[in-house]
N, C-alpha and C. Protein backbone atom coordinates (compact mmCIF):
# COMPACT_ATOMS: atom_id res chain seq x y z
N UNK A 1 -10.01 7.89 -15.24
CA UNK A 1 -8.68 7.32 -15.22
C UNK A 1 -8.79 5.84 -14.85
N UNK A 2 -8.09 4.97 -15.48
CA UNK A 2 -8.15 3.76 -15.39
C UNK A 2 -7.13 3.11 -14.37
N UNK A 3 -8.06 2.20 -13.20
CA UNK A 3 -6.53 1.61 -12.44
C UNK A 3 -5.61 1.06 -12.82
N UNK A 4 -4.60 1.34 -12.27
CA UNK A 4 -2.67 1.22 -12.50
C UNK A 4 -2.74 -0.24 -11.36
N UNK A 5 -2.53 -1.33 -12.16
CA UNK A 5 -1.75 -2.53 -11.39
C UNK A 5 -0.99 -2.42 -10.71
N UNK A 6 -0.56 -2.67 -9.54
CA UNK A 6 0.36 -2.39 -8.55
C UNK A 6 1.35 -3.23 -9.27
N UNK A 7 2.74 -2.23 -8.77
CA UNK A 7 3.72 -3.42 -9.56
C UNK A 7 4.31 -3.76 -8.32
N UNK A 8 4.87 -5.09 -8.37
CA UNK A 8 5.52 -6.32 -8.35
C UNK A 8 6.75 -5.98 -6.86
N UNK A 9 6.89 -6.02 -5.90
CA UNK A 9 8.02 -5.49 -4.94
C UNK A 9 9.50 -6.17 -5.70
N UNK A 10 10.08 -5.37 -5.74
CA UNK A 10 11.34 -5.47 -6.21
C UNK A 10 11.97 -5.14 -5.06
N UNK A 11 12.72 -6.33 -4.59
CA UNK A 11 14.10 -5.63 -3.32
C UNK A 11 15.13 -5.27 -3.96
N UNK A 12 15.68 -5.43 -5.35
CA UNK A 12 17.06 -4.98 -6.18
C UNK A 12 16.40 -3.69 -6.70
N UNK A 13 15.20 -2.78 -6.78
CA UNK A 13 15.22 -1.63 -7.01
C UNK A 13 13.83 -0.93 -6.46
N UNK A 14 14.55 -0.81 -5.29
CA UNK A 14 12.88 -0.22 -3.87
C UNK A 14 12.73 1.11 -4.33
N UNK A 15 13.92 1.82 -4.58
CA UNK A 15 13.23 3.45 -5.36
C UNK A 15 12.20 3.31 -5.98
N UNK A 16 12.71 2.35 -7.31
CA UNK A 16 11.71 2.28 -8.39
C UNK A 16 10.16 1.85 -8.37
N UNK A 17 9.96 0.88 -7.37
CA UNK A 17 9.49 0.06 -6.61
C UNK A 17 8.45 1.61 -5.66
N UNK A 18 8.78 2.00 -4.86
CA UNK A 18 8.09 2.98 -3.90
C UNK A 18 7.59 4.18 -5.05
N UNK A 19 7.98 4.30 -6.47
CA UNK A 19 7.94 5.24 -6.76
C UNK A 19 6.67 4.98 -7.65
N UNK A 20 6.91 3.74 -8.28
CA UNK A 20 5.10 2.75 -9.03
C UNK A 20 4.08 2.79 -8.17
N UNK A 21 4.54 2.39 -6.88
CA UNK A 21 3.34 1.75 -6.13
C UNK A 21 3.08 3.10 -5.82
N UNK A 22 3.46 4.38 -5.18
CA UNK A 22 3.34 5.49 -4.88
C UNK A 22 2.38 6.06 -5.88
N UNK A 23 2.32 6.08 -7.28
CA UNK A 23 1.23 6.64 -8.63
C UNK A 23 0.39 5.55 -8.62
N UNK A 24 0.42 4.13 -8.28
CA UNK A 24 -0.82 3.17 -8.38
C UNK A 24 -1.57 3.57 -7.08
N UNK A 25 -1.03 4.35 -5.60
CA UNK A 25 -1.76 4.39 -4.64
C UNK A 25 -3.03 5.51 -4.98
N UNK A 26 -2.05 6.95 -5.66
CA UNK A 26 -2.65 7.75 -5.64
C UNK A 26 -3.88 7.48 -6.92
N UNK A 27 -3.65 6.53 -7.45
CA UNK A 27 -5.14 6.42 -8.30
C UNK A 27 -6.18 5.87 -7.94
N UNK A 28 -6.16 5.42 -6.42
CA UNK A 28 -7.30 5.01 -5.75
C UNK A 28 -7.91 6.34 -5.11
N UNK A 29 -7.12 6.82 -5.19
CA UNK A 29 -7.37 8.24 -4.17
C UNK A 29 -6.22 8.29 -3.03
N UNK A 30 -6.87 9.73 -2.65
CA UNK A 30 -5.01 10.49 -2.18
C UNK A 30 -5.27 9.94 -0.58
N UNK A 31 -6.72 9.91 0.00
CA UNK A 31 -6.54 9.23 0.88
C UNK A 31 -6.18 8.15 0.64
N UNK A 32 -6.21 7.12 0.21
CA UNK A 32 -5.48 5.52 0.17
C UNK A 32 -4.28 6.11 0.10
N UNK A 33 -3.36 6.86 -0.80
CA UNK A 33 -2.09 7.12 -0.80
C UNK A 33 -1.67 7.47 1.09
N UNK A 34 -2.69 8.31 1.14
CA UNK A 34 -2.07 8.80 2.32
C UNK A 34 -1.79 8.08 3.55
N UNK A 35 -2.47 7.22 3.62
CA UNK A 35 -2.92 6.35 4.63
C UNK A 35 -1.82 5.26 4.31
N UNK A 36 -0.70 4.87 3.26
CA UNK A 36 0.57 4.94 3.72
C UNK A 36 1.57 5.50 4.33
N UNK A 37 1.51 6.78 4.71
CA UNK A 37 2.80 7.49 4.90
C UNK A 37 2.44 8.43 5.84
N UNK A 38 1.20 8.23 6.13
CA UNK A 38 0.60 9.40 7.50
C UNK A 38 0.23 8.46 8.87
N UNK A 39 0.79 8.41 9.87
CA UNK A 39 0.53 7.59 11.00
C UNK A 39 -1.02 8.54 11.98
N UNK A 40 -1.59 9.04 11.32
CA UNK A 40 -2.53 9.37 12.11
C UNK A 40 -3.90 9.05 11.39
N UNK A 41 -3.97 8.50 10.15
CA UNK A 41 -4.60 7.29 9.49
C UNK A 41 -4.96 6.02 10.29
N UNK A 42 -3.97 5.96 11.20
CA UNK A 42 -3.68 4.56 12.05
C UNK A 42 -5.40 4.95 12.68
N UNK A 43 -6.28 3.54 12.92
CA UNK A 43 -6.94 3.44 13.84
C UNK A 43 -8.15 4.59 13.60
N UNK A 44 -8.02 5.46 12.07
CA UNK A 44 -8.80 6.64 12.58
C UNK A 44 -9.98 5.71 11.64
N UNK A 45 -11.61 5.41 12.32
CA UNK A 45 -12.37 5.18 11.76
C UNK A 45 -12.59 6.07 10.32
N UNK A 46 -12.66 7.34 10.36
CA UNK A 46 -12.83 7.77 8.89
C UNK A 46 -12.18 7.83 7.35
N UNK A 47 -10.57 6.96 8.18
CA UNK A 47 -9.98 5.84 6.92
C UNK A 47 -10.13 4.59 6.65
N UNK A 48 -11.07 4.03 7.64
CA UNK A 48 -10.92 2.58 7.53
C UNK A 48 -10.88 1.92 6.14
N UNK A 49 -11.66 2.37 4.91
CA UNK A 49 -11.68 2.37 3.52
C UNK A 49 -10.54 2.41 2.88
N UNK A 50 -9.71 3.55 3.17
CA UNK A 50 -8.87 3.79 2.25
C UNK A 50 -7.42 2.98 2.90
N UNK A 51 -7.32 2.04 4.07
CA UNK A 51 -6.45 1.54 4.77
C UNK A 51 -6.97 0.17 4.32
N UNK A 52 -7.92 0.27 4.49
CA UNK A 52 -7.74 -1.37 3.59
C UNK A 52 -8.01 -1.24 1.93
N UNK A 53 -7.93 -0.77 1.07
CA UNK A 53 -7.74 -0.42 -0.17
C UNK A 53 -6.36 -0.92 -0.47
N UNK A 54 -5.42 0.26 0.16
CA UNK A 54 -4.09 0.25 0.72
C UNK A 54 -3.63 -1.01 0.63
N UNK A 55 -4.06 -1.77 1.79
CA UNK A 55 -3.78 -3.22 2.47
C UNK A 55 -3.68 -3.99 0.87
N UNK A 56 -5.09 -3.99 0.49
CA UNK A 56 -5.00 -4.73 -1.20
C UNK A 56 -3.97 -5.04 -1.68
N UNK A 57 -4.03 -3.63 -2.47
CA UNK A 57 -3.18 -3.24 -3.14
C UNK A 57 -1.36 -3.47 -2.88
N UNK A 58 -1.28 -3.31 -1.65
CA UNK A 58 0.39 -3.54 -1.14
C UNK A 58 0.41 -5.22 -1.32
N UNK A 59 -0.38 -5.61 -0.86
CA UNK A 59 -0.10 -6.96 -0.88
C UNK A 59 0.04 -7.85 -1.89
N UNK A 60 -0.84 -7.29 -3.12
CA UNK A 60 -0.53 -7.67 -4.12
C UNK A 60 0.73 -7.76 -4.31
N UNK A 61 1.25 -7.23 -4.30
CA UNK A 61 3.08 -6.71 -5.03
C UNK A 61 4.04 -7.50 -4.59
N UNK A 62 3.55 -8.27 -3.04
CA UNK A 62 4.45 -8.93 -2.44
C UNK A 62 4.30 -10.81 -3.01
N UNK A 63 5.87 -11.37 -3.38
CA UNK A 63 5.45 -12.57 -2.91
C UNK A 63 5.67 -13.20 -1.88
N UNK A 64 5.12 -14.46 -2.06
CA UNK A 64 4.53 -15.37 -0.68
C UNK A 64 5.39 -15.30 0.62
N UNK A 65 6.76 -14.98 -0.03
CA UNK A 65 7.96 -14.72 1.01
C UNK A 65 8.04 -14.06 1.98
N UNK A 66 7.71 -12.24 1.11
CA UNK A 66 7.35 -11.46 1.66
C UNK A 66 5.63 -11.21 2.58
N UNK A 67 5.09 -11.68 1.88
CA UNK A 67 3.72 -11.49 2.07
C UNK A 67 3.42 -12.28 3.90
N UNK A 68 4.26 -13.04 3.73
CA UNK A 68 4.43 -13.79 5.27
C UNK A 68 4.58 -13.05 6.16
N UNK A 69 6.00 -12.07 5.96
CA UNK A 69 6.20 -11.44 6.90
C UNK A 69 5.76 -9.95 7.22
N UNK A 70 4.25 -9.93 6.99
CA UNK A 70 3.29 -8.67 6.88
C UNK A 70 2.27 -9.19 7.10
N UNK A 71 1.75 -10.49 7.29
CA UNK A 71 0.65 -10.85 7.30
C UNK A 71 0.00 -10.24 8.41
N UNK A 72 0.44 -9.92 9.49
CA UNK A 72 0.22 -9.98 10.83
C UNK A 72 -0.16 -8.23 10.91
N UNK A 73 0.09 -7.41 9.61
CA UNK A 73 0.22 -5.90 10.00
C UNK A 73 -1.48 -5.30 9.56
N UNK A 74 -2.44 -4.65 9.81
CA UNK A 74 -3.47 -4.58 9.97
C UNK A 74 -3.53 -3.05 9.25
N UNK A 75 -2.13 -2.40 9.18
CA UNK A 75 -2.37 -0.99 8.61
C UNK A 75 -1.32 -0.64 7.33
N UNK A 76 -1.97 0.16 6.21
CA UNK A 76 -1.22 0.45 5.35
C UNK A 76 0.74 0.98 5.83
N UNK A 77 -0.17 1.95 6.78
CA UNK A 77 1.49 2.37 7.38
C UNK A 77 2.41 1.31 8.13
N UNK A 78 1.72 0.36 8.37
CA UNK A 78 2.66 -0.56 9.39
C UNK A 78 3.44 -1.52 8.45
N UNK A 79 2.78 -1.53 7.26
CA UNK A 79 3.54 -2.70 5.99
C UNK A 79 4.86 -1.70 5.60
């Protein structure tokens, strides 16, 4: 399976938006997916991989606007 480009953060349609980036996560693998939406990912050395994968990938999507105000977050779940 070929990687899915993260798309683009849209604040006029975050469904649509959580619902792309949600099928681009899981094509890294379900840990990277998971390691958004599971807080016990946080800090656990045996995600460190798939939390910064994560990190990538989210950040891509954001612009510079946004991307500012996340700079500072170190975990998939904390963005």
């Amino acid at each position: 399976m070929d990687f899915m480009a993260p798309p683009m953060f849209d604040v006029t349609n975050i469904d649509m938006w959580k619902y792309k980036i949600s099928i681009c996560l899981k094509t890294l693998g379900m840990h990277v997916y998971l390691a958004t939406i599971k807080k016990y990912y946080l800090g656990n050395d045996k995600y460190i991989e798939a939390n910064a994968q994560d990190l990538v990938a989210l950040k891509h999507t954001l612009s510079k606007e946004y991307l500012s105000m996340i700079s500072h977050c170190d975990s998939a779940f904390a963005v």
